[in-house]
N, C-alpha and C. Protein backbone atom coordinates (compact mmCIF):
# COMPACT_ATOMS: atom_id res chain seq x y z
N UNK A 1 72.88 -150.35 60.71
CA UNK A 1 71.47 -150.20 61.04
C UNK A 1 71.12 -151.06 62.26
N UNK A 2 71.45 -152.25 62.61
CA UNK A 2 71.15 -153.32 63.32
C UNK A 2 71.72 -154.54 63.47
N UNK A 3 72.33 -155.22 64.54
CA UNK A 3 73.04 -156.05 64.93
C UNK A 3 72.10 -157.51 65.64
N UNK A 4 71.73 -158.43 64.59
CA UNK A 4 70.71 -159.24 65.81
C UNK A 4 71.60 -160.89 66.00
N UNK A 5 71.17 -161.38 66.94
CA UNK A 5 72.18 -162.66 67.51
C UNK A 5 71.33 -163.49 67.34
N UNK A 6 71.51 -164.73 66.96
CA UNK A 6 70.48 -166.19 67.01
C UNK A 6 71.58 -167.21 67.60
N UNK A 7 71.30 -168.33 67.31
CA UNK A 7 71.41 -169.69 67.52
C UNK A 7 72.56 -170.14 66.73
N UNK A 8 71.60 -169.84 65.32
CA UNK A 8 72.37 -169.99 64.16
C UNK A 8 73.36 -168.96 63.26
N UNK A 9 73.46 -168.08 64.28
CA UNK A 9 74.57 -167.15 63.39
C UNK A 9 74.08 -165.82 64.15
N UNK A 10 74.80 -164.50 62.85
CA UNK A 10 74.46 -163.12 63.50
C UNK A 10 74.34 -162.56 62.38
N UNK A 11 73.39 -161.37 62.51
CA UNK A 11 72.60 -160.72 61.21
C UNK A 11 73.35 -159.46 61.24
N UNK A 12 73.91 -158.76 60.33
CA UNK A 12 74.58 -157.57 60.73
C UNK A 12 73.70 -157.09 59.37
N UNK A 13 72.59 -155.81 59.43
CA UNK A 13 72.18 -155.29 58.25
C UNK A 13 72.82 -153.83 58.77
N UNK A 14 72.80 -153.02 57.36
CA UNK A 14 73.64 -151.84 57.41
C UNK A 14 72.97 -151.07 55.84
N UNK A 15 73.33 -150.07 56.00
CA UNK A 15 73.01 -149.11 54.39
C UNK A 15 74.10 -148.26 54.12
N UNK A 16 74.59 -148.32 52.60
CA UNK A 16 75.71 -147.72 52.27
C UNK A 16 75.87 -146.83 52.37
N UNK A 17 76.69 -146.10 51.25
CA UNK A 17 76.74 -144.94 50.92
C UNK A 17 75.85 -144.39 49.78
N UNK A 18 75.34 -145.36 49.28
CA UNK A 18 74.18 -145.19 48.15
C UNK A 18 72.86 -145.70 48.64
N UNK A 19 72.47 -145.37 49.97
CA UNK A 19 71.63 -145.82 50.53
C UNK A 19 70.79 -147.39 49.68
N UNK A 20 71.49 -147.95 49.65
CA UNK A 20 71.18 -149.75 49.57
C UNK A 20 71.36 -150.23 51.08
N UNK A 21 69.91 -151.14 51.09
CA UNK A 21 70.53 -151.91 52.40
C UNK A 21 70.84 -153.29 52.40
N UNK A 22 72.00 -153.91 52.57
CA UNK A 22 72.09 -155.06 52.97
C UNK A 22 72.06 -155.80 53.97
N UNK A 23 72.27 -156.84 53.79
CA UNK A 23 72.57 -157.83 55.02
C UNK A 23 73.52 -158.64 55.44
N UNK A 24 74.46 -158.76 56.36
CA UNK A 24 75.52 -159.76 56.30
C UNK A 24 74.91 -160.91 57.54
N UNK A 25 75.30 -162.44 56.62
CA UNK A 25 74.76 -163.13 57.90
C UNK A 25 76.12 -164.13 57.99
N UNK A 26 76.51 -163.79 58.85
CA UNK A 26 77.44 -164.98 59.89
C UNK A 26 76.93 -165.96 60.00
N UNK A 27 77.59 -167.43 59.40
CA UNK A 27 77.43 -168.42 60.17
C UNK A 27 78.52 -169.28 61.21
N UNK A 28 78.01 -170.05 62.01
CA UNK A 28 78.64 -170.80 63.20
C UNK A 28 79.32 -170.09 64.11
N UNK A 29 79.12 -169.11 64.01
CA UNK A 29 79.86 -167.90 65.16
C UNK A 29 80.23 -168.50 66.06
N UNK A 30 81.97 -168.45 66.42
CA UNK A 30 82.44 -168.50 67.92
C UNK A 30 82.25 -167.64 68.70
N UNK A 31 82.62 -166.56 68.69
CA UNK A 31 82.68 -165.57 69.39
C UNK A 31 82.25 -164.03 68.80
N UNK A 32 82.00 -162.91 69.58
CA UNK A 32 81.52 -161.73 68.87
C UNK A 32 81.63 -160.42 69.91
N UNK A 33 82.56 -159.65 69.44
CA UNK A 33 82.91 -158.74 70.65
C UNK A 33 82.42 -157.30 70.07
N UNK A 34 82.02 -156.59 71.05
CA UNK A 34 80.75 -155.13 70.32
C UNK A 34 81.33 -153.88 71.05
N UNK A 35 81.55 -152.80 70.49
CA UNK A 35 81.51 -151.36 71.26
C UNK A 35 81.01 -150.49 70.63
N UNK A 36 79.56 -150.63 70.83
CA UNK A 36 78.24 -149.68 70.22
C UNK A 36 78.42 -149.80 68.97
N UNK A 37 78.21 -150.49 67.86
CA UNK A 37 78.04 -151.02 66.41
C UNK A 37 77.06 -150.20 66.09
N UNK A 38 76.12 -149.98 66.88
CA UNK A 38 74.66 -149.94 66.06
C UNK A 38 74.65 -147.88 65.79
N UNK A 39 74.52 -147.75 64.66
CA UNK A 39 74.55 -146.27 64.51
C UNK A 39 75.69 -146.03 63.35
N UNK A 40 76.63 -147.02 64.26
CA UNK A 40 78.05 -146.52 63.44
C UNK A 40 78.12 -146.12 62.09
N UNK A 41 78.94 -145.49 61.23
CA UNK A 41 78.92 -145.45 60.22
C UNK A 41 80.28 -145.92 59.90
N UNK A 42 80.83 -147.31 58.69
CA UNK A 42 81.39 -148.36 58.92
C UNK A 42 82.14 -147.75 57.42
N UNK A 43 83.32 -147.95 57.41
CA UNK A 43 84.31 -147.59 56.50
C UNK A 43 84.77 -148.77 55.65
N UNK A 44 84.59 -150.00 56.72
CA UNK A 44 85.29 -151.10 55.73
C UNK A 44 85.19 -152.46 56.57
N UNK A 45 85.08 -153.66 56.45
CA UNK A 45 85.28 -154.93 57.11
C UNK A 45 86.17 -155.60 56.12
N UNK A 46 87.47 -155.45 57.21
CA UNK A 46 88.07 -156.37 57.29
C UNK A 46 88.06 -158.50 57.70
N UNK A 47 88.76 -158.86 56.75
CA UNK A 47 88.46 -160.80 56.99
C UNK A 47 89.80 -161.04 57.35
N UNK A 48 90.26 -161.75 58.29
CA UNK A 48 91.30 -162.65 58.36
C UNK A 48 91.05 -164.08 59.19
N UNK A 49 91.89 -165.05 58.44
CA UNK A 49 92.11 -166.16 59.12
C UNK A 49 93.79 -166.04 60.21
N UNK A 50 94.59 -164.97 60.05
CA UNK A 50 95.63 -165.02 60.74
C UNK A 50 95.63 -163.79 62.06
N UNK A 51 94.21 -163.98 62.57
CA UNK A 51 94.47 -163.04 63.74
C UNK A 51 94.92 -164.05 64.92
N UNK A 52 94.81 -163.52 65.94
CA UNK A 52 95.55 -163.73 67.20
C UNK A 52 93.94 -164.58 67.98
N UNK A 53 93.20 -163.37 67.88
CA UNK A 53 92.01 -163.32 68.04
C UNK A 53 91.47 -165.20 68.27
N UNK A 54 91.39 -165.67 66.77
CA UNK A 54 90.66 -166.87 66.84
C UNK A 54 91.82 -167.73 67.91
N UNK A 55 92.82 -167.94 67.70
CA UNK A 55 93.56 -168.43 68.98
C UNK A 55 93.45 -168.42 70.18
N UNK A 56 92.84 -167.33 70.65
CA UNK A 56 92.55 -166.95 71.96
C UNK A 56 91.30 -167.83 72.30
N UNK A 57 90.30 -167.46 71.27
CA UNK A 57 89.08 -167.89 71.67
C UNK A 57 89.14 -169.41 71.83
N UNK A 58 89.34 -170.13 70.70
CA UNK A 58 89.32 -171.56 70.42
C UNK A 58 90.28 -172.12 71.60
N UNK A 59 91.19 -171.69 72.04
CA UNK A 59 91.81 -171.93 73.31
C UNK A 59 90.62 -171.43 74.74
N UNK A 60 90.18 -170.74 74.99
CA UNK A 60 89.09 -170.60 75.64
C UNK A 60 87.90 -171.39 76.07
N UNK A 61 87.66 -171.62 74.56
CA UNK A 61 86.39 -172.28 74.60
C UNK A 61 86.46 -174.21 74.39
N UNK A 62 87.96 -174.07 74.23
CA UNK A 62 88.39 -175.27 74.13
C UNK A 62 87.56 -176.34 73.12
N UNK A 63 87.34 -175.18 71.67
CA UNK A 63 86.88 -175.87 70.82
C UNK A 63 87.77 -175.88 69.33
N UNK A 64 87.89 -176.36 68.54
CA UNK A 64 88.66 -175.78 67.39
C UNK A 64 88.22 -175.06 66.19
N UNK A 65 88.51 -174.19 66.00
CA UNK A 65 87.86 -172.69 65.18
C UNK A 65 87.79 -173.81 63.92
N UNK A 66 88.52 -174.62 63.59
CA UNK A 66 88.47 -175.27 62.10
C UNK A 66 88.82 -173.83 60.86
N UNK A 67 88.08 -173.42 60.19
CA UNK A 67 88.34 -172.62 59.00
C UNK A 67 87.60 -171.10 59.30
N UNK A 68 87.49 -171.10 60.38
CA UNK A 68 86.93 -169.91 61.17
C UNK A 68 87.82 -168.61 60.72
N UNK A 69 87.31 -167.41 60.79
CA UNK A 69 87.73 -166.29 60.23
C UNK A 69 86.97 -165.21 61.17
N UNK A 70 88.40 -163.91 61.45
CA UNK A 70 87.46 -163.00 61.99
C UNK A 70 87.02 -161.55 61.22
N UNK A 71 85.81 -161.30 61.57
CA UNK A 71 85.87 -159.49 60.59
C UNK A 71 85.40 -159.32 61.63
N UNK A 72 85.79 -157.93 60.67
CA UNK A 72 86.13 -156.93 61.88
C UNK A 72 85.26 -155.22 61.36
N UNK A 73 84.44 -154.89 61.62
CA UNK A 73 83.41 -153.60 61.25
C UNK A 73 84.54 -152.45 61.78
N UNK A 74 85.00 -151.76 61.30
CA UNK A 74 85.94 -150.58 61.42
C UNK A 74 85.44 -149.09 60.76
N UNK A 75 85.52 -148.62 62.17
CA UNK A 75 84.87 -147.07 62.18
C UNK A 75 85.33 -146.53 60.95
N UNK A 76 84.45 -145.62 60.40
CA UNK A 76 84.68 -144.45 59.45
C UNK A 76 85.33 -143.76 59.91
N UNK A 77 84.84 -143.19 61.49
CA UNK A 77 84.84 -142.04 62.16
C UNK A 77 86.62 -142.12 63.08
N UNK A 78 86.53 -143.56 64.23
CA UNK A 78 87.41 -143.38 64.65
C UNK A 78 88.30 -144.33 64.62
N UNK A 79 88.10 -145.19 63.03
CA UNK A 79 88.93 -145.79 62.75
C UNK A 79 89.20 -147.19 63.79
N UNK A 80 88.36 -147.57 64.74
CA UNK A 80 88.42 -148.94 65.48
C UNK A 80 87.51 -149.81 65.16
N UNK A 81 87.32 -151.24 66.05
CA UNK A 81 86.82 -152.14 65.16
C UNK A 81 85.82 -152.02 66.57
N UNK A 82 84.38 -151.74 65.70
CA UNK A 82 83.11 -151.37 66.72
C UNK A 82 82.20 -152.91 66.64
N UNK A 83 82.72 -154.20 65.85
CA UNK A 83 82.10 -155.22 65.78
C UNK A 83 83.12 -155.96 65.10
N UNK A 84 83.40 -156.85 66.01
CA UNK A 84 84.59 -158.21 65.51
C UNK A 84 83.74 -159.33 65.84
N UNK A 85 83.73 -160.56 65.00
CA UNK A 85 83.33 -161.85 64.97
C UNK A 85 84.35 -163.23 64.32
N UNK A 86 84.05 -164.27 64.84
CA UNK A 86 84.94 -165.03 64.40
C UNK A 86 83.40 -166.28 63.75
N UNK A 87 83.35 -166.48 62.74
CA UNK A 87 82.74 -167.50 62.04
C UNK A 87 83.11 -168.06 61.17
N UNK A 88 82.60 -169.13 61.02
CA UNK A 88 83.03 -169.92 59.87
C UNK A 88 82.87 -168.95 58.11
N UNK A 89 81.89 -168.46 57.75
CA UNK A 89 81.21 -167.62 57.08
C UNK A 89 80.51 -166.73 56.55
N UNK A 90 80.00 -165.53 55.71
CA UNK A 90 79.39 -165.06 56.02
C UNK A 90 78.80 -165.33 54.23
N UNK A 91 77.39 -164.70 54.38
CA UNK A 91 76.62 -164.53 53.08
C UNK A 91 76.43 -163.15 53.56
N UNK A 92 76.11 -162.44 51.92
CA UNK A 92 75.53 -161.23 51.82
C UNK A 92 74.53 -161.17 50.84
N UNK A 93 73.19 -160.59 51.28
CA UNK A 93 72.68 -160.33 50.54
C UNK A 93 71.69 -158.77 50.31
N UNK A 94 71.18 -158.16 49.26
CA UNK A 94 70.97 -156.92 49.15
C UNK A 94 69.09 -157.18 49.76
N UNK A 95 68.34 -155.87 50.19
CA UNK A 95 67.35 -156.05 51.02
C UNK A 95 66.61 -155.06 50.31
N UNK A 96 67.18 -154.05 49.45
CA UNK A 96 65.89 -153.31 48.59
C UNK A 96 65.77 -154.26 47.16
């Protein structure tokens, strides 16, 4: 449904397949890479702490990811990842 960015994290709300809407909120976000998220219809998020990904960044940014983790929003449709993030955490919570 909507992708919003703060300070303090990133709001990813979305509605299922049983039209429930939730919310996922990221905290301490390093990094966050997008190819049109918003619309998508999302098959599955993936979590890992053993991507390549947080290496890159934390080398980049020349900070240390600490216990940082990335997901990854992966198309229904064409099966790629239309929203990857690396944060420390996320909460979820339901919005109806």
């Amino acid at each position: 449904e909507c992708f919003l960015s703060a300070q303090d994290g990133v709001k990813a709300v979305f509605v299922d397949w049983q039209d429930n809407r939730w919310s996922l909120n990221f905290k301490n976000v390093l990094a966050l890479e997008a190819l049109s998220p918003e619309g998508e219809d999302i098959a599955e998020l993936t979590i890992s702490q053993d991507d390549d990904w947080i290496g890159e960044i934390s080398e980049t940014l020349e900070e240390e990811a600490g216990n940082s983790k990335s997901y990854c929003f992966i198309s229904a449709w064409s099966n790629l990842c239309v929203l990857k993030l690396i944060a420390d955490s996320v909460s979820v919570t339901p919005l109806d």
